[in-house]
C-alpha atoms as a PDB file:
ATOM      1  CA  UNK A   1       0.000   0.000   0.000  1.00  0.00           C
ATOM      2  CA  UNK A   2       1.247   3.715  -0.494  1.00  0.00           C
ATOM      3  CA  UNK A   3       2.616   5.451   2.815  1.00  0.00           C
ATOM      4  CA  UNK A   4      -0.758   6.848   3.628  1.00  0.00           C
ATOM      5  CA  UNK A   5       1.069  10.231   5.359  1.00  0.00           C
ATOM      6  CA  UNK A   6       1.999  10.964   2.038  1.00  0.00           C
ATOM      7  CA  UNK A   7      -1.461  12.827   2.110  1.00  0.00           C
ATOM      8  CA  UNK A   8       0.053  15.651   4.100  1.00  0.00           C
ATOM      9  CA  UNK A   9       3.439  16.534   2.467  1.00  0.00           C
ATOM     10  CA  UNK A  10       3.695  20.336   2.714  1.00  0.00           C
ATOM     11  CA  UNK A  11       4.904  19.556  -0.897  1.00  0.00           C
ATOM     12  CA  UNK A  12       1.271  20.534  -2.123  1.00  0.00           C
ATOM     13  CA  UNK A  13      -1.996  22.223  -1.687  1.00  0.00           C
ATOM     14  CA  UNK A  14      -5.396  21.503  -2.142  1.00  0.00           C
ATOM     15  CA  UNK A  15      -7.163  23.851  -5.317  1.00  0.00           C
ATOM     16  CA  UNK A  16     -10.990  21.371  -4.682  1.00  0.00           C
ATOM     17  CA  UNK A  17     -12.574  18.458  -5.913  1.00  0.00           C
ATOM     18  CA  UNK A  18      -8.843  16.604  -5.758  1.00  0.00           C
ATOM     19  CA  UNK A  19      -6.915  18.926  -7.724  1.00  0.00           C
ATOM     20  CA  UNK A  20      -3.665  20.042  -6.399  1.00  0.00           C
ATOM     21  CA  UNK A  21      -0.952  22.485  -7.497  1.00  0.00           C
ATOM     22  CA  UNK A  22       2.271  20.864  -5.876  1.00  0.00           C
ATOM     23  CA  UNK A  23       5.269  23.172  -4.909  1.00  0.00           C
ATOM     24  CA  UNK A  24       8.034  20.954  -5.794  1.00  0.00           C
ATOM     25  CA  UNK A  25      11.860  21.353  -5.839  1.00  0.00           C
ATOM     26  CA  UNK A  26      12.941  23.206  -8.988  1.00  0.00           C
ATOM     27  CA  UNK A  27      15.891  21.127 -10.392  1.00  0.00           C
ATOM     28  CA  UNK A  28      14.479  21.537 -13.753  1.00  0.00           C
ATOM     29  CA  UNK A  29      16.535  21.461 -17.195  1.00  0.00           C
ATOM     30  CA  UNK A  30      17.810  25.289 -17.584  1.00  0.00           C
ATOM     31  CA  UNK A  31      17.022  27.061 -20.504  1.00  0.00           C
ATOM     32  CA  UNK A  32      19.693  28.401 -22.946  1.00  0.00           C
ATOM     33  CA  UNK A  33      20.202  32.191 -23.052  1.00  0.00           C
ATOM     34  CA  UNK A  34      17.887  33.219 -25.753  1.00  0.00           C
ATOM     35  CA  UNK A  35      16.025  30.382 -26.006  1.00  0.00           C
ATOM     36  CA  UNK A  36      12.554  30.938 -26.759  1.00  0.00           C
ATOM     37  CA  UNK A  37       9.974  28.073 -24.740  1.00  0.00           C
ATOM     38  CA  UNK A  38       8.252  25.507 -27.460  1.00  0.00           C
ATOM     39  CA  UNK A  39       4.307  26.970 -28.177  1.00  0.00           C
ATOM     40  CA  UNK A  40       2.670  23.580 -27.551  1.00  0.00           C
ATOM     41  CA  UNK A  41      -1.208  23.239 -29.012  1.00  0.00           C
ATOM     42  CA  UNK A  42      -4.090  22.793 -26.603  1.00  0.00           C
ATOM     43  CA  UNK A  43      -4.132  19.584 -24.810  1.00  0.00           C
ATOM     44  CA  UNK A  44      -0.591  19.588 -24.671  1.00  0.00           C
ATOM     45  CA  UNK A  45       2.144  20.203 -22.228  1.00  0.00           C
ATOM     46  CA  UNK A  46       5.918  21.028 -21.945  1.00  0.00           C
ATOM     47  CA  UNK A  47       7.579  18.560 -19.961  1.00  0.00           C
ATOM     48  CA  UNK A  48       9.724  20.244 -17.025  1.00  0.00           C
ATOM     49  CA  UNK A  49      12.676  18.232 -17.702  1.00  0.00           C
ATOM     50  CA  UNK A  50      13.304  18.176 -21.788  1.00  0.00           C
ATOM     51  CA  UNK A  51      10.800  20.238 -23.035  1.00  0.00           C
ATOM     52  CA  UNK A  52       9.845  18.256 -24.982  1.00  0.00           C
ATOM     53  CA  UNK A  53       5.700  17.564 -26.126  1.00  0.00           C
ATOM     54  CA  UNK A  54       3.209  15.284 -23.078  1.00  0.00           C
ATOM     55  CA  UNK A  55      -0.274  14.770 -23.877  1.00  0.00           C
ATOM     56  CA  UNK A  56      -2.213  16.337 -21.014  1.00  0.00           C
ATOM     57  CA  UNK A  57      -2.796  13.637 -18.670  1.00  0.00           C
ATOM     58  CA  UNK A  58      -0.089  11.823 -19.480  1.00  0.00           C
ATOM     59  CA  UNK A  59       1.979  10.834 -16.297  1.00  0.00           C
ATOM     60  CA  UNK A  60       5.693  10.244 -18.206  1.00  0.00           C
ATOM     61  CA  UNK A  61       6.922  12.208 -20.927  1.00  0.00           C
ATOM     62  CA  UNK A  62       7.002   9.874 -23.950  1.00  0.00           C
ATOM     63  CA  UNK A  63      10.559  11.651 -24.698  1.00  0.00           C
ATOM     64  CA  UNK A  64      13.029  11.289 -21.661  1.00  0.00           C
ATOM     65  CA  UNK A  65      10.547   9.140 -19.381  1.00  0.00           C
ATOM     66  CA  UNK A  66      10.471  11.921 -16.576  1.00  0.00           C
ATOM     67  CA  UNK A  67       7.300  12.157 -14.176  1.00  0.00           C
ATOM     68  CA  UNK A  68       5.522  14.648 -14.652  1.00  0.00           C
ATOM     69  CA  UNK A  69       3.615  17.473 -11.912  1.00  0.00           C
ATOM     70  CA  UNK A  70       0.619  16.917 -10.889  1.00  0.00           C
ATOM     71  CA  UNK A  71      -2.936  18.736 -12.844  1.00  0.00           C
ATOM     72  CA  UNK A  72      -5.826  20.104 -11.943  1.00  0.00           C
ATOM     73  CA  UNK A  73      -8.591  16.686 -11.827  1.00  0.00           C
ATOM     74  CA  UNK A  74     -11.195  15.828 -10.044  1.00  0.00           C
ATOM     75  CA  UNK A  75     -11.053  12.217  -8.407  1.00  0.00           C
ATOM     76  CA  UNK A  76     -12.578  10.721 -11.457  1.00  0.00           C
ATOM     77  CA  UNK A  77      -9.967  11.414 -13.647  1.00  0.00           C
ATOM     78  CA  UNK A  78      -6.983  11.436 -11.124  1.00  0.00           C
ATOM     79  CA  UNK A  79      -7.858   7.775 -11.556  1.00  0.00           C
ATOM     80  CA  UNK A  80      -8.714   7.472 -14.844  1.00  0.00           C
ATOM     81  CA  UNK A  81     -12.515   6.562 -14.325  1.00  0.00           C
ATOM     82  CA  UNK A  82     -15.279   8.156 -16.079  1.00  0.00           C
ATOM     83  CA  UNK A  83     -17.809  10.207 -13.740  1.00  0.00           C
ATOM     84  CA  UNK A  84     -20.522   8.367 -12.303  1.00  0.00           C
ATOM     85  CA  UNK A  85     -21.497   7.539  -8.874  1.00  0.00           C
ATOM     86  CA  UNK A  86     -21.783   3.350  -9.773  1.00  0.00           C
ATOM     87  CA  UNK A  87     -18.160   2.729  -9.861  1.00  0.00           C
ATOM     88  CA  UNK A  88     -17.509  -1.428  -9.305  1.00  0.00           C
ATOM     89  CA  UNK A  89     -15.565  -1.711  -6.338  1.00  0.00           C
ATOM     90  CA  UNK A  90     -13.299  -4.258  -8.136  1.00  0.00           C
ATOM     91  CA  UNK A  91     -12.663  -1.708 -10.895  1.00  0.00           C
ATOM     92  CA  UNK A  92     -12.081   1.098  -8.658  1.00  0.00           C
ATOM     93  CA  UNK A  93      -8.865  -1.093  -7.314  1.00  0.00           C
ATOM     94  CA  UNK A  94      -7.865  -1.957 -10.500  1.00  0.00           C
ATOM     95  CA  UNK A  95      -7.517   1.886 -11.425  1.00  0.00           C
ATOM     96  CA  UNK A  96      -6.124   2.438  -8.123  1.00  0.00           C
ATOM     97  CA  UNK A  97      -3.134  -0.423  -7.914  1.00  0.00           C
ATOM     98  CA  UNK A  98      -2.299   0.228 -11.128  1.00  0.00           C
ATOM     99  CA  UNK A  99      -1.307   3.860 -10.722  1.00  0.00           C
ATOM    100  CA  UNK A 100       0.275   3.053  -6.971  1.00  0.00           C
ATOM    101  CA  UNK A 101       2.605   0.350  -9.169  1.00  0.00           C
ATOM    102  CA  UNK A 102       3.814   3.185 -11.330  1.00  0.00           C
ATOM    103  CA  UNK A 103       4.242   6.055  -9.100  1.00  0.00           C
ATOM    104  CA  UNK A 104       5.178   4.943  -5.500  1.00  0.00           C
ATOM    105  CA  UNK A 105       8.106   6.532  -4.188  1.00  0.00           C
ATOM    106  CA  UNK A 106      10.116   3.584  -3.664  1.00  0.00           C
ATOM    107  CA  UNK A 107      10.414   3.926  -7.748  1.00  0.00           C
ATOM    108  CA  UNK A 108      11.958   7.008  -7.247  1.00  0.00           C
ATOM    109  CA  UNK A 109      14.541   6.421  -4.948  1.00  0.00           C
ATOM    110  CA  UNK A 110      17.503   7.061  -7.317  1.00  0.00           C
ATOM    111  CA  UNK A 111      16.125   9.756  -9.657  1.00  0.00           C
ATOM    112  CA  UNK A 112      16.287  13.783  -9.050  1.00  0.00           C
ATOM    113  CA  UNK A 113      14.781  15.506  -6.039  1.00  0.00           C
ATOM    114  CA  UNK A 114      12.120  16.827  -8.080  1.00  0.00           C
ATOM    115  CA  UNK A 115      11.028  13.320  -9.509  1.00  0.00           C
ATOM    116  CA  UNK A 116      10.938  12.188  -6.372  1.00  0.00           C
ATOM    117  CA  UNK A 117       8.934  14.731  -4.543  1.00  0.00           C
ATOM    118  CA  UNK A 118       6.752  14.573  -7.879  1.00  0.00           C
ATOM    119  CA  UNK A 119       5.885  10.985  -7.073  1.00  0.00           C
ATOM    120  CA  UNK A 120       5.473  11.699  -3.595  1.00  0.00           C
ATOM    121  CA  UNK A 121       2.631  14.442  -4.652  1.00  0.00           C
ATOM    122  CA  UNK A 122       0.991  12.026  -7.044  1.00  0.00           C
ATOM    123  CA  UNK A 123       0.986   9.482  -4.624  1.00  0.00           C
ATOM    124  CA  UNK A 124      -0.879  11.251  -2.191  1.00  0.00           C
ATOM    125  CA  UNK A 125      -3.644  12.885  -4.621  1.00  0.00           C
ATOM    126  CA  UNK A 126      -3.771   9.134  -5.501  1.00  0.00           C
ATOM    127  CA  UNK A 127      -4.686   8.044  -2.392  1.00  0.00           C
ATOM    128  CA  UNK A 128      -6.944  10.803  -1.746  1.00  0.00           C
ATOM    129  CA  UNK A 129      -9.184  10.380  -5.107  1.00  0.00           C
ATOM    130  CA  UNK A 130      -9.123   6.458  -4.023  1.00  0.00           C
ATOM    131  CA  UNK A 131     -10.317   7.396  -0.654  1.00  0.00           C
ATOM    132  CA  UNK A 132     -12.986   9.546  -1.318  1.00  0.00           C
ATOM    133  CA  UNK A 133     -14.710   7.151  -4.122  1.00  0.00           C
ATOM    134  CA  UNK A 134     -14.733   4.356  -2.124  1.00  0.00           C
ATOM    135  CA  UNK A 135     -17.100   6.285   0.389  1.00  0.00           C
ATOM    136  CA  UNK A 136     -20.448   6.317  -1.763  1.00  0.00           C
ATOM    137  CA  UNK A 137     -21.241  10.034   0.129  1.00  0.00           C
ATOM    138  CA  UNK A 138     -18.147  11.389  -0.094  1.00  0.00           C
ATOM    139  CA  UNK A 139     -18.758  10.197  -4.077  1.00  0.00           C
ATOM    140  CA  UNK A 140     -21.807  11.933  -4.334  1.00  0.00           C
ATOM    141  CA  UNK A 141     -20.975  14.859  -2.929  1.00  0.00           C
ATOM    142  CA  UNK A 142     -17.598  15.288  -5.310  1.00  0.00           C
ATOM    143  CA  UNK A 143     -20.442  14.466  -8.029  1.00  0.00           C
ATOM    144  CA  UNK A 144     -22.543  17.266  -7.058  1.00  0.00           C
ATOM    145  CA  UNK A 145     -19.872  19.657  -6.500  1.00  0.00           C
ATOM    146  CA  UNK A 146     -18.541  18.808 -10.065  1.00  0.00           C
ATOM    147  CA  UNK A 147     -22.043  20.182 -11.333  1.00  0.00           C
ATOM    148  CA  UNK A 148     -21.891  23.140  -9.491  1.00  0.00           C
ATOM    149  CA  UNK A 149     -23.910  22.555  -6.535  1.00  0.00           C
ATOM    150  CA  UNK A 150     -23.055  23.959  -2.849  1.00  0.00           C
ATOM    151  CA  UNK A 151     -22.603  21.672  -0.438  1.00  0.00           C
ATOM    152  CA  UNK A 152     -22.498  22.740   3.368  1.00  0.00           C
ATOM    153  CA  UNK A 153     -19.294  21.893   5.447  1.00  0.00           C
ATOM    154  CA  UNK A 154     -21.102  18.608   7.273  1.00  0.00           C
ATOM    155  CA  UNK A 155     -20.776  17.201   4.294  1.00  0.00           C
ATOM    156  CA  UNK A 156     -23.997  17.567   2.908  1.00  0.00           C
ATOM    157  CA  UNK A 157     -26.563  20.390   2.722  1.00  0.00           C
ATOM    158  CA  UNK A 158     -29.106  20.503   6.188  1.00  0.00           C
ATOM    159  CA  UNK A 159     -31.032  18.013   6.693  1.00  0.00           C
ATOM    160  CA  UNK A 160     -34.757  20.081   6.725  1.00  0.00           C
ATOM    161  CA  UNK A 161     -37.048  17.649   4.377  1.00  0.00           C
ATOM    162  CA  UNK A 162     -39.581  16.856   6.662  1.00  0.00           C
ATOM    163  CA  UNK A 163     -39.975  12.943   5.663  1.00  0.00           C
ATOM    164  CA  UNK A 164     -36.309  13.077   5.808  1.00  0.00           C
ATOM    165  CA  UNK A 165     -36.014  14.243   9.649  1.00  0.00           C
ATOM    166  CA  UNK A 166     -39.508  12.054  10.097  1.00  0.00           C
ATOM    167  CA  UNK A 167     -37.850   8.484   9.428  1.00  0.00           C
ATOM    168  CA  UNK A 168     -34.857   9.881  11.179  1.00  0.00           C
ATOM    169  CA  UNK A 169     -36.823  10.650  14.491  1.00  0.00           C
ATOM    170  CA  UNK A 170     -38.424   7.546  14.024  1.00  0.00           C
ATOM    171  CA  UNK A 171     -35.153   5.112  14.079  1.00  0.00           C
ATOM    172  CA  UNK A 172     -34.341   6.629  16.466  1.00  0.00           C
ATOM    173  CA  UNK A 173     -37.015   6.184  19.331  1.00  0.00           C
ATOM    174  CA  UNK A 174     -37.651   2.525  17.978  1.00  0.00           C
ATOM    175  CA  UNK A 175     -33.839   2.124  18.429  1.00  0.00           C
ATOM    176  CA  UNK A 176     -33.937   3.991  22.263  1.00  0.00           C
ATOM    177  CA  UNK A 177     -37.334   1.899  23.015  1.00  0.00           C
ATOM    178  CA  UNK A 178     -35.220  -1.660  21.942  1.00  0.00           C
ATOM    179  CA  UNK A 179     -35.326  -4.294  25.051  1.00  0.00           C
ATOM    180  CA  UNK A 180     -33.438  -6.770  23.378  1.00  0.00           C
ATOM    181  CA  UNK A 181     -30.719  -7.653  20.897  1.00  0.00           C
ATOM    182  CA  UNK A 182     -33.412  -9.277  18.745  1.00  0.00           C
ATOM    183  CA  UNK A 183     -35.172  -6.074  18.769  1.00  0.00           C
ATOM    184  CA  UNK A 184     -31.872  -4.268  17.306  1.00  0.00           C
ATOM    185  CA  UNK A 185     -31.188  -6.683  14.812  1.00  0.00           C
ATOM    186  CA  UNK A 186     -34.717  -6.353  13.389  1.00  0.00           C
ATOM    187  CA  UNK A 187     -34.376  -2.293  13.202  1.00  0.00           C
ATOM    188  CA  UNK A 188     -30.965  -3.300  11.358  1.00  0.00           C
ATOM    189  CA  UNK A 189     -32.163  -5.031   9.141  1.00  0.00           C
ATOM    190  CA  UNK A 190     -34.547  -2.647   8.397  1.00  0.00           C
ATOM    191  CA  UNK A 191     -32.447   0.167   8.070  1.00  0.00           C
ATOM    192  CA  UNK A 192     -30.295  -1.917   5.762  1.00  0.00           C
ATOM    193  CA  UNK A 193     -32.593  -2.318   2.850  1.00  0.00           C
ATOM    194  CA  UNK A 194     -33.246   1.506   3.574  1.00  0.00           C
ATOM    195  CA  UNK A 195     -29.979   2.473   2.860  1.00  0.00           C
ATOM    196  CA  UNK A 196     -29.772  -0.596   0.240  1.00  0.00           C
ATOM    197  CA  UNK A 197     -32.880   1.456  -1.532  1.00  0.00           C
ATOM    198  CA  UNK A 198     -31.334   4.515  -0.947  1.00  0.00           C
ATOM    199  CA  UNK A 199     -27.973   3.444  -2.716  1.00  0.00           C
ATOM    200  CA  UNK A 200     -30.043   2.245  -5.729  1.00  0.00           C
ATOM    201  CA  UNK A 201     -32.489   5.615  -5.863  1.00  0.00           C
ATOM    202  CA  UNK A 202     -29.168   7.406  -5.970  1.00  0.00           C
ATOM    203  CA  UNK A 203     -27.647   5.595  -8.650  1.00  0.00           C
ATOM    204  CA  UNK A 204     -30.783   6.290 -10.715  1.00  0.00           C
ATOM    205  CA  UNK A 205     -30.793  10.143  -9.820  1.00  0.00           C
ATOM    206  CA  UNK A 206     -27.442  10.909 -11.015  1.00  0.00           C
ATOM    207  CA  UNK A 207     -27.996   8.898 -13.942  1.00  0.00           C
ATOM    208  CA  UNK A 208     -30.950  11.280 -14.927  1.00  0.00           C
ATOM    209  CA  UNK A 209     -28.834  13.995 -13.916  1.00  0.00           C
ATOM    210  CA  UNK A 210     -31.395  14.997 -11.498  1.00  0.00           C
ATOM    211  CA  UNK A 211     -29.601  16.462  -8.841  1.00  0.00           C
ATOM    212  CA  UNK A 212     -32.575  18.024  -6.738  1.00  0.00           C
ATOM    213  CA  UNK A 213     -32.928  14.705  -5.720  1.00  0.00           C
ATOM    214  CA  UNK A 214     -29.366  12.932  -5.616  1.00  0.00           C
ATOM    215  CA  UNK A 215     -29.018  16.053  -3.418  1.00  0.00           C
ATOM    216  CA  UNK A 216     -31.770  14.938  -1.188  1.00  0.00           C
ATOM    217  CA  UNK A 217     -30.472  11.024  -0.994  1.00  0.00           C
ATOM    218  CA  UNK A 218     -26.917  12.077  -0.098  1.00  0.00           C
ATOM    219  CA  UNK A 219     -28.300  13.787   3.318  1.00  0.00           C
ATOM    220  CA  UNK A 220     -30.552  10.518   3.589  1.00  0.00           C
ATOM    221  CA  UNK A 221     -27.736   8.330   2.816  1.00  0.00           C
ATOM    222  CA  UNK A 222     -25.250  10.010   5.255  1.00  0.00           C
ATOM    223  CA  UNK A 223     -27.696   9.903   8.017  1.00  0.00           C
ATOM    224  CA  UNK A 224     -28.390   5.822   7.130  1.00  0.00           C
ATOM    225  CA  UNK A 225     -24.533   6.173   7.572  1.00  0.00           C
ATOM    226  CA  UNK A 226     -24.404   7.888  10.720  1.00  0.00           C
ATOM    227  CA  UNK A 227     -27.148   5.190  11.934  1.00  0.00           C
ATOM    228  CA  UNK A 228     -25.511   2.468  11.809  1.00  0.00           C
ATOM    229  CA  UNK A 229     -23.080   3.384  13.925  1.00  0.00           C
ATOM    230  CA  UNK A 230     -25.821   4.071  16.603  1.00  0.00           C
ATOM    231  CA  UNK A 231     -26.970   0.569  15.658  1.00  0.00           C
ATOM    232  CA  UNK A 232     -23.387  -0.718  16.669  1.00  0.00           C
ATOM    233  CA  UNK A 233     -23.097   0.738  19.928  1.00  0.00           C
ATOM    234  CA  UNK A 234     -26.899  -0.853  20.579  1.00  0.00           C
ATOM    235  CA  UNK A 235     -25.554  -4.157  20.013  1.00  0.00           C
ATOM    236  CA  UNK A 236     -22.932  -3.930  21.884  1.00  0.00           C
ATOM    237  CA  UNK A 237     -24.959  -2.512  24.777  1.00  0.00           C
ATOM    238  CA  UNK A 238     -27.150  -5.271  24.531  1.00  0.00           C
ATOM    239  CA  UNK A 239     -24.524  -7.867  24.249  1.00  0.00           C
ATOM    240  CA  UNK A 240     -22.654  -7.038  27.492  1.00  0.00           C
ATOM    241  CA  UNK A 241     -26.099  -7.737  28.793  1.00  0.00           C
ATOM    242  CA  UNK A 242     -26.775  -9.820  31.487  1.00  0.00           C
END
């Protein structure tokens, strides 16, 4: 696995949605006095080492094989997945692996100062994008932030839907009114296919690009979330028992 405190290297900052502008060491290739910088089209970049041509998004110039800096992306493409907020878990890896193979900092041990701090940045946006798809509200939320919307620092906006803060209430004094571990299990079980339905209704809102209501799932979804912890500290209250 990548060295997880790779995450907070000063070596970088955070510009939203995953994309980071990293300050890195500047042992770059010096230009010749006179020499006038290559105009490279749209889409394409100059690499910091040769100067020569990399496709944006491109993480090795083609030329002398050099890293290259981290981009402005959102999570999606950090990894190389297209936007959605059904992403297969086993694909998700797959994206994920693959990129920790070719940029872990162990790889870098012998090269330049600035490919290694390079990799080091990369490496922790990596992480970061992998982290926050594999939570399904964290994904939702980067999904509705990516179409503009404004989403409140809880992680999703107040919870004021009235048949949203209904069900909630209701859990809740069904869970505080539970005698017995049986009792808990059956409001788990429950509240799993809620959040099972939830999951699915989400999936379908997104994919109609209807984000009024993906909007309204996330806050349901988070609090389904936030129940099941409650749900864990019942059992174990109930366990310990006698």
């Amino acid at each position: 696995m990548m060295d997880k405190a790779a995450k907070k290297l000063p070596s970088e900052t955070s510009n939203g949605n995953g994309a980071t502008n990293a300050m890195l060491p500047s042992d770059t290739v010096p230009s010749q006095p006179g020499a006038v910088e290559p105009m490279m089209p749209a889409g394409v970049n100059a690499c910091w080492s040769c100067r020569g041509p990399v496709m944006a998004g491109d993480l090795f110039c083609s030329t002398c094989e050099a890293v290259q800096p981290p981009r402005p992306l959102d999570h999606f493409a950090r990894l190389d997945l297209e936007p959605g907020f059904e992403i297969p878990s086993e694909e998700l890896d797959r994206h994920y692996f693959d990129l920790q193979r070719k940029l872990h900092p162990d790889r870098f041990a012998t090269k330049t100062s600035r490919e290694r701090a390079i990799s080091i940045a990369l490496t922790a946006d990596i992480n970061t994008a992998y982290e926050t798809l594999q939570d399904p509200v964290k994904r939702a939320i980067t999904l509705l932030e990516m179409q503009g919307m404004t989403i409140h620092a809880d992680g999703c906006n107040t919870m004021s839907d009235p048949v949203l803060l209904m069900e909630a209430m209701e859990q809740r004094e069904a869970l505080a009114e539970a005698k017995s571990l049986d009792a808990v299990e059956g409001i788990a079980t429950v509240a799993g296919g809620e959040k099972a339905n939830c999951l699915a209704e989400l999936a379908d809102a997104f994919g109609k690009n209807d984000l009024s209501t993906a909007d309204r799932l996330t806050t349901r979804l988070k609090y389904l979330i936030k129940f099941e912890d409650e749900l864990r500290t019942a059992r174990a209250r109930h366990s310990q028992a006698p």
